[in-house]
N, C-alpha and C. Protein backbone atom coordinates (compact mmCIF):
# COMPACT_ATOMS: atom_id res chain seq x y z
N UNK A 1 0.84 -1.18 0.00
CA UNK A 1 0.00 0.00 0.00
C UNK A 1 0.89 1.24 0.00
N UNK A 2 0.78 1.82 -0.97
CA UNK A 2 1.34 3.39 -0.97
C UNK A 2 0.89 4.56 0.56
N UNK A 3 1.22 5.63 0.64
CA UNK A 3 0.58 6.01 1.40
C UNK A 3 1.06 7.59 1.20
N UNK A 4 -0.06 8.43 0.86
CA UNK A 4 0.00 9.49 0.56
C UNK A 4 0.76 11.11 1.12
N UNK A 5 1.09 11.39 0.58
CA UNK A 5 1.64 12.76 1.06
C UNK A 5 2.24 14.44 0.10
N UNK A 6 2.09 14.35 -0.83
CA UNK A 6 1.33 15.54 -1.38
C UNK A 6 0.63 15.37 -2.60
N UNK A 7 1.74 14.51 -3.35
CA UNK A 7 0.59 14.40 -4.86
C UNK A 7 0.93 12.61 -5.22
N UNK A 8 -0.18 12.07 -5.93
CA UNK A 8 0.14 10.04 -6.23
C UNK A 8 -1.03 10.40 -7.20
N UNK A 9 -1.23 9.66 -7.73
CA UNK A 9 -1.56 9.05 -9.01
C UNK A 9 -2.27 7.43 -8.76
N UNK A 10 -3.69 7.05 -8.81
CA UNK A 10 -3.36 5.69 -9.41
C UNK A 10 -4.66 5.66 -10.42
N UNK A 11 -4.04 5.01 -11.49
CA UNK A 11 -4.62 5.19 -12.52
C UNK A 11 -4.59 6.39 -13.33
N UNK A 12 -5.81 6.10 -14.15
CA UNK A 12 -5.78 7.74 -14.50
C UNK A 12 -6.23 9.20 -13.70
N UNK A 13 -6.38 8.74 -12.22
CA UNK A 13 -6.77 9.55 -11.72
C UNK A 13 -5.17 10.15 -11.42
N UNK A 14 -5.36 11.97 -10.89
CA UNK A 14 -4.30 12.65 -10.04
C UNK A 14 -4.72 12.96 -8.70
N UNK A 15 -4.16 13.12 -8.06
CA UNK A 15 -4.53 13.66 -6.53
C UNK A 15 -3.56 14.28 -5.92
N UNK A 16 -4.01 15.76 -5.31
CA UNK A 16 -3.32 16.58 -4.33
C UNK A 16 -3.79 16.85 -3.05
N UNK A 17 -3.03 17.41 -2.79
CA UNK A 17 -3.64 18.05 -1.12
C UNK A 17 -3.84 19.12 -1.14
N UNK A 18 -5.10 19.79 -0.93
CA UNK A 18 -5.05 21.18 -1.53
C UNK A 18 -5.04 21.80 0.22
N UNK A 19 -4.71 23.43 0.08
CA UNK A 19 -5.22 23.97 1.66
C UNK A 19 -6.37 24.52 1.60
N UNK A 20 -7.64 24.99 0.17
CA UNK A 20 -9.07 25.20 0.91
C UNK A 20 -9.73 24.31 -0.03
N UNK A 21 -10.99 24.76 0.19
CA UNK A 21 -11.80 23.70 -1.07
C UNK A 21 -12.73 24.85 -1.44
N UNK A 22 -12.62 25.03 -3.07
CA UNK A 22 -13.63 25.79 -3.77
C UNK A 22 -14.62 26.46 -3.23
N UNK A 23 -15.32 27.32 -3.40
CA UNK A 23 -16.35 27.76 -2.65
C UNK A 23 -17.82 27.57 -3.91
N UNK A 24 -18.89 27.33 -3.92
CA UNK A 24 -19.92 27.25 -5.19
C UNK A 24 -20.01 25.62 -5.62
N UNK A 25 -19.64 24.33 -5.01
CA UNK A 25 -19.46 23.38 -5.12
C UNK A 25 -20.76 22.54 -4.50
N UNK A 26 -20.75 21.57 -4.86
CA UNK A 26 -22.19 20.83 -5.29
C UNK A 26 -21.51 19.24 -4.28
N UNK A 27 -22.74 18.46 -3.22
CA UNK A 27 -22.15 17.34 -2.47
C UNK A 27 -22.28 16.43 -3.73
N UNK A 28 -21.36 15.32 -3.80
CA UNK A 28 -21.27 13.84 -4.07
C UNK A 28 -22.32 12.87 -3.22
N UNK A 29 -22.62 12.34 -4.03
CA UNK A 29 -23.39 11.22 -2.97
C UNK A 29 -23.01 9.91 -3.58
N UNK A 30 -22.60 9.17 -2.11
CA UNK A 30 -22.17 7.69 -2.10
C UNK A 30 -22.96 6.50 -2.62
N UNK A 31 -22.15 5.52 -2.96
CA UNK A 31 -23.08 4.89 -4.23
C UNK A 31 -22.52 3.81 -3.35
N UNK A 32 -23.69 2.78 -2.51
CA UNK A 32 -23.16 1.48 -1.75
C UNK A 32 -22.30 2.14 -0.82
N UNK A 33 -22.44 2.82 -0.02
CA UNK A 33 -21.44 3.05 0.90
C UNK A 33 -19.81 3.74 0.46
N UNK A 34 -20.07 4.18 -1.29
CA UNK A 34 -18.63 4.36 -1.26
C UNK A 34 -18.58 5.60 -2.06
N UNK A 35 -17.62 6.36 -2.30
CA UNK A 35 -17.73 7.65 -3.49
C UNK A 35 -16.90 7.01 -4.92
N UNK A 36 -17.37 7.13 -5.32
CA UNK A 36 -16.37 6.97 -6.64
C UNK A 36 -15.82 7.85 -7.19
N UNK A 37 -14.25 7.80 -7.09
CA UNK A 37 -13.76 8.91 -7.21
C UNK A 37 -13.47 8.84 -8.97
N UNK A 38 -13.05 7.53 -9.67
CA UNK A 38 -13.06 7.24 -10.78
C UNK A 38 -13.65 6.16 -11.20
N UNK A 39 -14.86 6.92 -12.48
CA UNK A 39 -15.54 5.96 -12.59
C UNK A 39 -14.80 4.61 -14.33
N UNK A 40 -15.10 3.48 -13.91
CA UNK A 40 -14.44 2.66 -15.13
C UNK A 40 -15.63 2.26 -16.04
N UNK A 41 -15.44 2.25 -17.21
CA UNK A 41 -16.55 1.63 -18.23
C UNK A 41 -17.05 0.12 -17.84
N UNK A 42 -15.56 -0.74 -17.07
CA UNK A 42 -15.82 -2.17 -17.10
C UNK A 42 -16.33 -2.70 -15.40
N UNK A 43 -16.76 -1.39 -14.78
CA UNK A 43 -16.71 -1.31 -13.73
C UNK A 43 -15.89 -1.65 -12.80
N UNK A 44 -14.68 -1.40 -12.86
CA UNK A 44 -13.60 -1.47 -11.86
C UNK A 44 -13.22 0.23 -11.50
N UNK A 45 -14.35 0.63 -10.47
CA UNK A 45 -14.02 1.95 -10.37
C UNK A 45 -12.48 1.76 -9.37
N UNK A 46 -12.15 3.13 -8.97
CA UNK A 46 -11.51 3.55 -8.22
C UNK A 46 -12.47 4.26 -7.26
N UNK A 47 -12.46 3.66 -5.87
CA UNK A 47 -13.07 4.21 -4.35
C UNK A 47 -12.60 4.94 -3.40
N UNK A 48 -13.56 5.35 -2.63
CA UNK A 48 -12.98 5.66 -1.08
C UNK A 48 -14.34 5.46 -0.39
N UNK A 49 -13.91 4.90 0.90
CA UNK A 49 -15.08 4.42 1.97
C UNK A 49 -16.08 5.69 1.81
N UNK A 50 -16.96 5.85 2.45
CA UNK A 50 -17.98 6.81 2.84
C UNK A 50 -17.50 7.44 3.81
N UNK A 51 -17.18 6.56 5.20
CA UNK A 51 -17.11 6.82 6.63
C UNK A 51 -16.28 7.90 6.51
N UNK A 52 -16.20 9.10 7.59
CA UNK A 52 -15.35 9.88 7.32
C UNK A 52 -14.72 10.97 5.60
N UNK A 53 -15.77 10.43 5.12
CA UNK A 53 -15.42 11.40 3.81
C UNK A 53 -16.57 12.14 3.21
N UNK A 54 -16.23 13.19 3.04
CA UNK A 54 -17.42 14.67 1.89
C UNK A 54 -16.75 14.81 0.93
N UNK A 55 -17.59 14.27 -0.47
CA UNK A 55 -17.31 15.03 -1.96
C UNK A 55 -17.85 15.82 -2.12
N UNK A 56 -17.11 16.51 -2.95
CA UNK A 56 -17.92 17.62 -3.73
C UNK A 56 -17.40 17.81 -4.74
N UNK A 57 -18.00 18.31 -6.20
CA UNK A 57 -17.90 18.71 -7.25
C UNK A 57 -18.44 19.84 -8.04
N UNK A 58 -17.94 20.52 -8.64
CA UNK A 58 -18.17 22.01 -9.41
C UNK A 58 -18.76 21.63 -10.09
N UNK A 59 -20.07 22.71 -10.47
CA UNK A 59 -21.52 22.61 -10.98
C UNK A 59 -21.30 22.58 -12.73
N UNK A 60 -19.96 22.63 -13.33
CA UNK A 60 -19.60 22.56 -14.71
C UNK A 60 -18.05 21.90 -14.56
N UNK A 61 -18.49 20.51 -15.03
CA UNK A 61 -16.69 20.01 -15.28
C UNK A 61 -16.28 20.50 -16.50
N UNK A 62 -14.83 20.50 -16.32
CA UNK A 62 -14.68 20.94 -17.50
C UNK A 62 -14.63 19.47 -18.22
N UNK A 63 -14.77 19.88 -20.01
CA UNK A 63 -14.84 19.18 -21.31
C UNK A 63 -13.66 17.69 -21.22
N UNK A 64 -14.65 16.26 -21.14
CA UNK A 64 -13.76 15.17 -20.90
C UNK A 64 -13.06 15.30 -19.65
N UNK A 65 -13.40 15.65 -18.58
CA UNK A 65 -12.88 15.68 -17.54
C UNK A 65 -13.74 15.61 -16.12
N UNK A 66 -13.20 14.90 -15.24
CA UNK A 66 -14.26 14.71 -13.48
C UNK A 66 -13.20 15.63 -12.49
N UNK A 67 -13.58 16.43 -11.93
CA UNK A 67 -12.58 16.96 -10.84
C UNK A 67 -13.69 17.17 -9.69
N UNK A 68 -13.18 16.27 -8.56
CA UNK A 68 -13.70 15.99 -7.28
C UNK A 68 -12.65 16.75 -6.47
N UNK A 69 -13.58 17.50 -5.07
CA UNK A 69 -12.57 17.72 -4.07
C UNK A 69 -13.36 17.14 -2.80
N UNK A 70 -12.67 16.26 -1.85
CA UNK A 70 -13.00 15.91 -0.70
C UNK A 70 -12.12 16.51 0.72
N UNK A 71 -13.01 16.36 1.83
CA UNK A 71 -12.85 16.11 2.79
C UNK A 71 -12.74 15.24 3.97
N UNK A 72 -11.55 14.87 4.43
CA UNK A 72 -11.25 13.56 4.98
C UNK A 72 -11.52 13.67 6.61
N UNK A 73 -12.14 13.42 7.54
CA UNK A 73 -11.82 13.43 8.63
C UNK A 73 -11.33 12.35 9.39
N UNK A 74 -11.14 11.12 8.34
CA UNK A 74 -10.73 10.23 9.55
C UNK A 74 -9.71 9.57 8.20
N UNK A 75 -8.42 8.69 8.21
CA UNK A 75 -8.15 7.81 7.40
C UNK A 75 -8.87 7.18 6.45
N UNK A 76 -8.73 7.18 5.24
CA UNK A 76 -9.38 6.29 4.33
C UNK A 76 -8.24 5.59 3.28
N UNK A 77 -8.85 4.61 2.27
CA UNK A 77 -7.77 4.56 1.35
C UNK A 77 -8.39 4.68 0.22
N UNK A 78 -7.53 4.70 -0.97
CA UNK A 78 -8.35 5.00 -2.22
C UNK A 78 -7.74 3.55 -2.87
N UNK A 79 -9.14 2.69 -3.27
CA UNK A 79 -8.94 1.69 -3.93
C UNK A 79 -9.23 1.41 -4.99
N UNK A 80 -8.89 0.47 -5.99
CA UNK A 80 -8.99 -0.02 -7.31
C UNK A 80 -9.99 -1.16 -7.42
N UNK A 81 -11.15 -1.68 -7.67
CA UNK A 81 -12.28 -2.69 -7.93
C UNK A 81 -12.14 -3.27 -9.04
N UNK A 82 -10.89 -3.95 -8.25
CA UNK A 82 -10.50 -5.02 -9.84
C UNK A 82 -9.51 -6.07 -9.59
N UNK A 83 -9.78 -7.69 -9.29
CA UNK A 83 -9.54 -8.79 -8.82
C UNK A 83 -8.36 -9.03 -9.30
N UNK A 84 -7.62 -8.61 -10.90
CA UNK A 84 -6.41 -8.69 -11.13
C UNK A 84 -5.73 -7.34 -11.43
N UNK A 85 -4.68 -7.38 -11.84
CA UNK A 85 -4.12 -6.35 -12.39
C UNK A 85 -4.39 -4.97 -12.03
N UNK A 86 -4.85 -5.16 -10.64
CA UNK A 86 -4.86 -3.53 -10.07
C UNK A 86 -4.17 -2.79 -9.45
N UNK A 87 -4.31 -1.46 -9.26
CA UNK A 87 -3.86 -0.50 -9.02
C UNK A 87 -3.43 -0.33 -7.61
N UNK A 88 -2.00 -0.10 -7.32
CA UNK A 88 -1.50 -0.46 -5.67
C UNK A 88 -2.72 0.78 -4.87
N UNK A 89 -2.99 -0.18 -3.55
CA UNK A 89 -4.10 0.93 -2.98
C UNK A 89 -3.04 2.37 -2.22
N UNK A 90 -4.04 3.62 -1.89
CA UNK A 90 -3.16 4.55 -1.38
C UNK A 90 -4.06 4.90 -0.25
N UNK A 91 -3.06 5.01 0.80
CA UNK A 91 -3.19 5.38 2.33
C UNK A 91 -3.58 6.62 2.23
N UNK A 92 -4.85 7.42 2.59
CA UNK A 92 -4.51 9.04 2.97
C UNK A 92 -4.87 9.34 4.64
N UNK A 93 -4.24 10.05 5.04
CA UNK A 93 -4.64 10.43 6.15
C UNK A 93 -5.74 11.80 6.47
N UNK A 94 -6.26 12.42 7.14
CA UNK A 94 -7.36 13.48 7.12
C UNK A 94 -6.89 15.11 6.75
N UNK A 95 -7.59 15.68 5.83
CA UNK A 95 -7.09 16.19 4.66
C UNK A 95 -7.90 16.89 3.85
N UNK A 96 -7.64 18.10 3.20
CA UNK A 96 -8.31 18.43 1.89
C UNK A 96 -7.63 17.95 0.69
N UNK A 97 -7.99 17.25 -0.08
CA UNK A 97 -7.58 17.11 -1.55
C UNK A 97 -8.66 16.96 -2.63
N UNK A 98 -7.65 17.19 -3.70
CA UNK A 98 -8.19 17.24 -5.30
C UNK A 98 -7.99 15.48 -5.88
N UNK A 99 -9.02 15.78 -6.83
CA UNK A 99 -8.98 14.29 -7.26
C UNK A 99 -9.44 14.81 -9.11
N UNK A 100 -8.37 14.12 -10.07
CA UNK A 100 -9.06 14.80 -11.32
C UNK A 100 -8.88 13.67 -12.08
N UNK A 101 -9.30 13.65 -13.31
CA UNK A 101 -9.39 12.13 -14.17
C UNK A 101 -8.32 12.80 -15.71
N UNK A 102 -7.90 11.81 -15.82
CA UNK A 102 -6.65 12.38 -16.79
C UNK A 102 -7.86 12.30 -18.19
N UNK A 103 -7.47 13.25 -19.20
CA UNK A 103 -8.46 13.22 -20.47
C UNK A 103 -7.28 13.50 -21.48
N UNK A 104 -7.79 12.83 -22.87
CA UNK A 104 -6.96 12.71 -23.85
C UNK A 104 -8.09 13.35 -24.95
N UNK A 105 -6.82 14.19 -25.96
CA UNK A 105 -7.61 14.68 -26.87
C UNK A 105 -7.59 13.61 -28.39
N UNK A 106 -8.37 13.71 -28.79
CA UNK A 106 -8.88 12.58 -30.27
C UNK A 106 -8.88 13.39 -31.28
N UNK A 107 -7.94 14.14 -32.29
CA UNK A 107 -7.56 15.06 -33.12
C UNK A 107 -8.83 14.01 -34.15
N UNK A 108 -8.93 12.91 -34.29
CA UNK A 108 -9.69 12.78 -35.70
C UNK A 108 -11.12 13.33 -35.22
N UNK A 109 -11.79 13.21 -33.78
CA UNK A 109 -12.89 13.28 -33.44
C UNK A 109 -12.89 15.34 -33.35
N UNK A 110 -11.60 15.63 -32.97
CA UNK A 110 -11.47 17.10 -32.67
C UNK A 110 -12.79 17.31 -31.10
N UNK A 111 -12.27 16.05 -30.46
CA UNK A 111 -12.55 16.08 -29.05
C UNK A 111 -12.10 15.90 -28.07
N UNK A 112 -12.47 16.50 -26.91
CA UNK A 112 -11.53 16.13 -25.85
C UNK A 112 -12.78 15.36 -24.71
N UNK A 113 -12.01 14.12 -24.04
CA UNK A 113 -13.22 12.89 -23.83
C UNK A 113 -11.95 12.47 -22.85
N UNK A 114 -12.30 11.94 -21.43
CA UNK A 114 -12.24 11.23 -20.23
C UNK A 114 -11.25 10.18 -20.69
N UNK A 115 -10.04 10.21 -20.06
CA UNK A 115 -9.09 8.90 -20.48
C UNK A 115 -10.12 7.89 -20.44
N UNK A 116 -9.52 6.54 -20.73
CA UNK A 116 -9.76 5.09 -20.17
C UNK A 116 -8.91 4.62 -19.07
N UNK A 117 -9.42 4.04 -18.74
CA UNK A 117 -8.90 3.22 -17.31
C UNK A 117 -8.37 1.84 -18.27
């Protein structure tokens, strides 16, 4: 298990530690007890428990892109939902951070669209 301390990566997600959180931001709500911080087409999201955690997200993402900011009050980890070939889990401790989904641009489509996992 990794264990966090200013910026990690797993997957295509990024994550920082920010010092405030946005102001004009909209709650997340937990899906089974969990937030999804990245969602996968094949359903192997990337998680974090409920307990101890507030999402929130800005009322316009930008184009091919998810940017979540939470609030941690107690330990959580951010995990990968996927039996092989997954993503080492990461330790965070209680915290403001950013959470954003990497996006790639498609010059034939002349779009910009949400990596893949």
């Amino acid at each position: 298990m990794k264990t966090f301390i200013k910026f990690a990566a797993q997957g295509e997600i990024s994550i920082s530690r920010v010092e405030i959180i946005p102001s004009g931001l909209k709650p997340v709500e937990a899906e089974n007890g969990k937030f999804i911080v990245g969602h996968s087409e094949t359903g192997h999201h990337h998680v974090m428990e409920r307990t101890g955690a507030q999402f929130f997200q800005p009322e316009n993402q930008p184009e091919g892109m998810t940017v979540l900011f939470a609030i941690l009050t107690s330990a959580n980890e951010l995990q990968h939902l996927r039996g092989h070939d997954t993503h080492e889990t990461i330790a965070f401790q209680p915290g403001m951070y950013e959470f954003r989904s990497g996006r790639e641009f498609d010059p034939y489509a002349e779009l910009a669209r949400k990596q893949a996992d």
